[in-house]
N, C-alpha and C. Protein backbone atom coordinates (compact mmCIF):
# COMPACT_ATOMS: atom_id res chain seq x y z
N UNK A 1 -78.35 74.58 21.24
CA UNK A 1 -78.57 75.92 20.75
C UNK A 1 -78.87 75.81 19.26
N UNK A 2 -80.01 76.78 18.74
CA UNK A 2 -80.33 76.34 17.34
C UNK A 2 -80.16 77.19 16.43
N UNK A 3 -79.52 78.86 17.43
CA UNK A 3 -78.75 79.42 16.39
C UNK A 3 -77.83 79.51 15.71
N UNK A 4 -77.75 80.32 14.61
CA UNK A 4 -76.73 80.31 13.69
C UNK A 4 -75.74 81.29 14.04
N UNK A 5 -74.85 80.97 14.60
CA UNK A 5 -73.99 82.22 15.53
C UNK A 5 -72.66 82.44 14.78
N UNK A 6 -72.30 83.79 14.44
CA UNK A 6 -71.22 84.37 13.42
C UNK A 6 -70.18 84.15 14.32
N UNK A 7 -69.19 83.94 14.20
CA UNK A 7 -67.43 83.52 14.43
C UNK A 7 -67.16 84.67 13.86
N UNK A 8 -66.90 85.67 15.43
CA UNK A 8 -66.02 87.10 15.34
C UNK A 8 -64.82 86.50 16.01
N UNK A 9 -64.14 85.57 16.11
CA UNK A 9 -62.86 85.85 17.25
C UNK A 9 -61.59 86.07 16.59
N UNK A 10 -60.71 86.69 16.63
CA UNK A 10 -59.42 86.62 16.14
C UNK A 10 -58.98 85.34 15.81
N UNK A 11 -58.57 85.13 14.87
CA UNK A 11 -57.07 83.95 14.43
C UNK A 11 -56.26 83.70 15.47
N UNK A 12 -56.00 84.96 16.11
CA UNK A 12 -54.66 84.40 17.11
C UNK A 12 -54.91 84.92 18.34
N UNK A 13 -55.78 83.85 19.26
CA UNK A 13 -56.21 84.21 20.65
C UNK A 13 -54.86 84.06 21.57
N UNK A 14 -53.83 84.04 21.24
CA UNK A 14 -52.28 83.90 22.33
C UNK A 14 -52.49 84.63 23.18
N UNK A 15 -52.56 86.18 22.87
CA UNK A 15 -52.04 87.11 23.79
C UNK A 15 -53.37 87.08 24.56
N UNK A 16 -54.24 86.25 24.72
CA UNK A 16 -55.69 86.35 26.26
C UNK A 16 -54.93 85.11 26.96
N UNK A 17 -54.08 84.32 26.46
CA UNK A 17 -53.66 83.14 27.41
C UNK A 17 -53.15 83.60 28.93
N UNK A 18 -52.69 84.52 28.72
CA UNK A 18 -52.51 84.82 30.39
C UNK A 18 -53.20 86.06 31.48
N UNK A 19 -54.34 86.42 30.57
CA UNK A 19 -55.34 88.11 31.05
C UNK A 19 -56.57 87.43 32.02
N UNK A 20 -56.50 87.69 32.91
CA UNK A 20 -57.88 87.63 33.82
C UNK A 20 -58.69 89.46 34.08
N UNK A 21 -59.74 88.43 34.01
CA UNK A 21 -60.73 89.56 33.65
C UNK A 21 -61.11 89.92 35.35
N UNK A 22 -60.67 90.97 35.74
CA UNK A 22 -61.32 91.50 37.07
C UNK A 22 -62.46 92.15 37.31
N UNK A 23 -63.63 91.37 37.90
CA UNK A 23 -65.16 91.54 37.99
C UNK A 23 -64.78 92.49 39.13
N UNK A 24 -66.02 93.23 39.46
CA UNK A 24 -66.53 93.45 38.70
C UNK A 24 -66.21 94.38 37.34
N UNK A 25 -67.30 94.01 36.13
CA UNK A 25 -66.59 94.91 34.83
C UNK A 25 -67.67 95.05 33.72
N UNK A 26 -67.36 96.34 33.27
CA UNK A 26 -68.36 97.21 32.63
C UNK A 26 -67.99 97.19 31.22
N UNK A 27 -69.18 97.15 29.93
CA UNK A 27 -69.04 97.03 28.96
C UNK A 27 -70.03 97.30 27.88
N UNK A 28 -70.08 97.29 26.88
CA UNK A 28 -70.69 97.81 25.81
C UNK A 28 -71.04 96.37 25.09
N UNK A 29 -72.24 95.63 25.48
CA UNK A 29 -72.86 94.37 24.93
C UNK A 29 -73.51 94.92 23.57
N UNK A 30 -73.39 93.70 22.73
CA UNK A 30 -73.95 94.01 21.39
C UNK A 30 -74.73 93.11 20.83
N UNK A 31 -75.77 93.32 20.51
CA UNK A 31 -76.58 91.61 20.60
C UNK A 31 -77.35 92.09 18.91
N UNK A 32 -77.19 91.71 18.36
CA UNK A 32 -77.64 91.37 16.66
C UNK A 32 -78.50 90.30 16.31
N UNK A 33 -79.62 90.86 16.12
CA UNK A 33 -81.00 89.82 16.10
C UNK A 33 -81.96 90.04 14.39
N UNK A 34 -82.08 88.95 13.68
CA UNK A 34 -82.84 89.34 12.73
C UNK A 34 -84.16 89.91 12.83
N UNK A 35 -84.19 91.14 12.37
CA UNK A 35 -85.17 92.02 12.53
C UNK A 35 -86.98 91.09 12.16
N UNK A 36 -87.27 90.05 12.97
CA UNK A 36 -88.53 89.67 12.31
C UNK A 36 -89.72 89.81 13.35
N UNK A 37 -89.46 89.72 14.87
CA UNK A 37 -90.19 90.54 15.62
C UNK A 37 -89.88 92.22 15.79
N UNK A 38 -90.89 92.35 16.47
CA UNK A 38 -90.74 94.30 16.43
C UNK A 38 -89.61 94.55 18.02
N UNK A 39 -89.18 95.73 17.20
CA UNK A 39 -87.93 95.86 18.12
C UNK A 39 -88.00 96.02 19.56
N UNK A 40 -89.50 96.23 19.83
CA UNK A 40 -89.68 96.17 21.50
C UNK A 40 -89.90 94.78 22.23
N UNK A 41 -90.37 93.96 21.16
CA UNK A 41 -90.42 92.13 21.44
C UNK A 41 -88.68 92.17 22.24
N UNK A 42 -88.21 92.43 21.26
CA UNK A 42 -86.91 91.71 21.45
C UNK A 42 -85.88 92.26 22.48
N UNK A 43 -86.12 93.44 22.51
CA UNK A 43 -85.59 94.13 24.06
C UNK A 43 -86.42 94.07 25.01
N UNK A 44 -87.45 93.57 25.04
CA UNK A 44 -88.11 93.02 26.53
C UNK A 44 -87.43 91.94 26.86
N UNK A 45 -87.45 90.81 25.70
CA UNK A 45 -86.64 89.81 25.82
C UNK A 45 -85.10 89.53 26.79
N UNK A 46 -84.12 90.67 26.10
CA UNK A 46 -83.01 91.03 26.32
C UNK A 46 -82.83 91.83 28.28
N UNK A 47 -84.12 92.26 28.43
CA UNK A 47 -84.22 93.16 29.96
C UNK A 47 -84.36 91.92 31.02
N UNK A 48 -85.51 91.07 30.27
CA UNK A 48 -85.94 90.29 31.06
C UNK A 48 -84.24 89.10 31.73
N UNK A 49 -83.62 88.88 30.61
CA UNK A 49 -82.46 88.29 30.97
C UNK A 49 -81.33 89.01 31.63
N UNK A 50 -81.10 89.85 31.80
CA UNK A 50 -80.50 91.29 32.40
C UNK A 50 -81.30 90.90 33.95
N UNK A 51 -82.69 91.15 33.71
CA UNK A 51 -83.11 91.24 35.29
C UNK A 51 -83.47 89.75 35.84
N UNK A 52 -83.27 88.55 35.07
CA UNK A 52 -82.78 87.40 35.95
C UNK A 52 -82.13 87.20 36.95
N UNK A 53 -81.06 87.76 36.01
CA UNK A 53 -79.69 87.48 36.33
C UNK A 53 -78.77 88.58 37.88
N UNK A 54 -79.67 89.58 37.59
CA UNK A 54 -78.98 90.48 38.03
C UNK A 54 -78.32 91.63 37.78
N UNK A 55 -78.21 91.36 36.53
CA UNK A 55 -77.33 92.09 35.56
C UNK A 55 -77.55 93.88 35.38
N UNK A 56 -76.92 94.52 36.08
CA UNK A 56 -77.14 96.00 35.96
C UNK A 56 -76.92 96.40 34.67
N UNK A 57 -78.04 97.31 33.71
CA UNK A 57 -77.49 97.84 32.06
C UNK A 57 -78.42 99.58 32.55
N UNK A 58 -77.51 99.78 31.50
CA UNK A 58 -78.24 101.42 31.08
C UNK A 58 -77.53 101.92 29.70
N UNK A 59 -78.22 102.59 29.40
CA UNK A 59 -77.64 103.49 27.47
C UNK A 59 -78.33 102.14 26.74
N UNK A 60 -79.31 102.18 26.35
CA UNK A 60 -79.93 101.09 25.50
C UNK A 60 -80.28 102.03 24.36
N UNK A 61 -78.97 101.64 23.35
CA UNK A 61 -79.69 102.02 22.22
C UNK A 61 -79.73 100.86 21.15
N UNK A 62 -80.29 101.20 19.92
CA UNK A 62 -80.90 100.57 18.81
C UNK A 62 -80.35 100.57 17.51
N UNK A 63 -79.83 100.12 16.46
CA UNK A 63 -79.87 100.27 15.18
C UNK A 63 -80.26 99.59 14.43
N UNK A 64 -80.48 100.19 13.56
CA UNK A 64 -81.53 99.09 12.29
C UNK A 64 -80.49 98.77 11.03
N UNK A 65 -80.35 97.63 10.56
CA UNK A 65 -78.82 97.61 9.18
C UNK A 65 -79.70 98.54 8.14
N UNK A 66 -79.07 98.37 7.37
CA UNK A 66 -79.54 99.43 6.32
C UNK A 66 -80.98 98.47 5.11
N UNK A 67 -80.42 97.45 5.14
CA UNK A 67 -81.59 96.72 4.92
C UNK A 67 -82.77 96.35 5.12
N UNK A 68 -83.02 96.51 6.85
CA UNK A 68 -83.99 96.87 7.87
C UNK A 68 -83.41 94.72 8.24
N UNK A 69 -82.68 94.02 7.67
CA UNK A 69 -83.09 92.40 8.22
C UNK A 69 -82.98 92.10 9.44
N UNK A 70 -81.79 93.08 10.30
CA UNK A 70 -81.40 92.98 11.63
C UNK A 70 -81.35 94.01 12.55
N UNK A 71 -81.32 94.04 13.63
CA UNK A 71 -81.54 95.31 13.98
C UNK A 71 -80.15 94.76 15.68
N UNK A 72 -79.66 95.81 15.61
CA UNK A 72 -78.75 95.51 16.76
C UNK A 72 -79.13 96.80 18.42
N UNK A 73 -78.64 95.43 18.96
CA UNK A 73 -78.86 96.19 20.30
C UNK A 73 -77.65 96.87 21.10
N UNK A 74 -77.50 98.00 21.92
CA UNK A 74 -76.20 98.14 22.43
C UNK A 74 -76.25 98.52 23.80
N UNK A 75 -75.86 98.01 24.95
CA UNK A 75 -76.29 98.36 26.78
C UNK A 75 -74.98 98.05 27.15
N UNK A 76 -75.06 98.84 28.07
CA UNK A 76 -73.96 98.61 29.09
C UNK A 76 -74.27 98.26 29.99
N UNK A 77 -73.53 97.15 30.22
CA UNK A 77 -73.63 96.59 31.17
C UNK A 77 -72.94 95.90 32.73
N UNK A 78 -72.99 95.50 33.74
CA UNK A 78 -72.05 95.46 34.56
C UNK A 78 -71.84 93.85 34.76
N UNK A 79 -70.92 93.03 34.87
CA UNK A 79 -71.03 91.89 34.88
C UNK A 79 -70.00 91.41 36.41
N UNK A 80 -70.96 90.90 37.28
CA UNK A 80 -70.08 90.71 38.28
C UNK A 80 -69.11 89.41 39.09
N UNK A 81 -69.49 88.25 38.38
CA UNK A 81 -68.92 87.21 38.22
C UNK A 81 -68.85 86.48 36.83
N UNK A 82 -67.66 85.50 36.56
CA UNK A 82 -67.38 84.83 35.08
C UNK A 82 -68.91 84.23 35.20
N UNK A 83 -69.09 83.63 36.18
CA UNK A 83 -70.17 82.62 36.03
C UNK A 83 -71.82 83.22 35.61
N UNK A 84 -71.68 84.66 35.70
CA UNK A 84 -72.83 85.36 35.04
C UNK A 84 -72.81 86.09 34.15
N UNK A 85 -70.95 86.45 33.41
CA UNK A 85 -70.94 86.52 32.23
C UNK A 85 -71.00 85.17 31.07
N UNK A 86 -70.98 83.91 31.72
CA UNK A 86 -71.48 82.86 30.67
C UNK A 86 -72.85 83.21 30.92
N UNK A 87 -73.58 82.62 32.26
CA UNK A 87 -74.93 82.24 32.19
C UNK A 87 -75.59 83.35 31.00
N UNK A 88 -75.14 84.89 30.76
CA UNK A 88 -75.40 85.70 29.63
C UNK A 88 -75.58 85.44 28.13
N UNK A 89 -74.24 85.27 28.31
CA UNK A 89 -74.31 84.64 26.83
C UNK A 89 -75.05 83.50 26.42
N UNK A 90 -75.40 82.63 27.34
CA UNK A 90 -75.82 81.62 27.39
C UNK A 90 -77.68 81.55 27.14
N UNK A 91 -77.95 82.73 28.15
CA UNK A 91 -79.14 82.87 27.92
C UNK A 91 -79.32 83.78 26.44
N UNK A 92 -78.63 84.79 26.44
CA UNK A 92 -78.71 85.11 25.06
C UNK A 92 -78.69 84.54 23.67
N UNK A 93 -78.04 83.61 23.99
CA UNK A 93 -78.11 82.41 22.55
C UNK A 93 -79.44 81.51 22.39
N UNK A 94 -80.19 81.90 23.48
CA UNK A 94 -81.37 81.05 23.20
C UNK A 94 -82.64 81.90 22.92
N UNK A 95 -82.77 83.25 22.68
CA UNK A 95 -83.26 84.25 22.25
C UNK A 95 -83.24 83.82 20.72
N UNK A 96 -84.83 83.51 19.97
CA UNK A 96 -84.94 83.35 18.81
C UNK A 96 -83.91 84.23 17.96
N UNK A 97 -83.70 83.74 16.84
CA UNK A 97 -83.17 84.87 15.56
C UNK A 97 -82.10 85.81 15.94
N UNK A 98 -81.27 85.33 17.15
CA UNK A 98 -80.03 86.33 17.28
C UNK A 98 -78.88 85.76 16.28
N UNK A 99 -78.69 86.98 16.05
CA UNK A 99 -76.86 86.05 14.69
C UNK A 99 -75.93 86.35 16.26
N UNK A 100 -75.81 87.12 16.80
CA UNK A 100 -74.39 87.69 17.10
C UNK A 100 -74.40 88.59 18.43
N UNK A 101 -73.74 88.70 19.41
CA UNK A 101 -73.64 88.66 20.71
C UNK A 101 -72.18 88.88 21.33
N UNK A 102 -71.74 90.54 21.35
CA UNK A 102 -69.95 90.99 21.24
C UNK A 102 -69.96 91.41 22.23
């Protein structure tokens, strides 16, 4: 992977040591991409990996930072096995110019 990916996790991951995540499960994905293609490049991008996968989304919205450098994405989405919430992230990290992916 050849992005440069920001370290959001807590200091003190203890209290996930014993939480399983029960699929299926719905969520508010956040994907932060430097704004250098146009913002419809990059959510085709983002659909196209969604509809690989399988991945049911809806509420796609947009923001631009105030700088205009990045522009973030926000969908909900349904994720129905662990193994296609990695393959996600996974494919998402290989999407040019993303910082960040919550």
């Amino acid at each position: 992977m050849n992005n440069e990916w920001i370290n959001l996790k807590p200091n003190n991951m203890d209290i996930f040591i014993d939480s399983k995540v029960q699929y299926p499960v719905t969520f508010e994905l956040k994907v932060i991409i430097e704004a250098i293609k146009p913002e419809q490049e990059n959510l085709g991008l983002l659909v196209e990996i969604f509809d690989g996968l399988r991945v049911s989304y809806s509420k796609v919205s947009t923001n631009a930072s105030k700088t205009g450098k990045y522009v973030s994405f926000s969908v909900k989405v349904t994720i129905v096995s662990k193994e296609i919430f990695d393959r996600l992230y996974e494919e998402i990290g290989k999407i040019p110019h993303v910082k960040a992916a919550i």
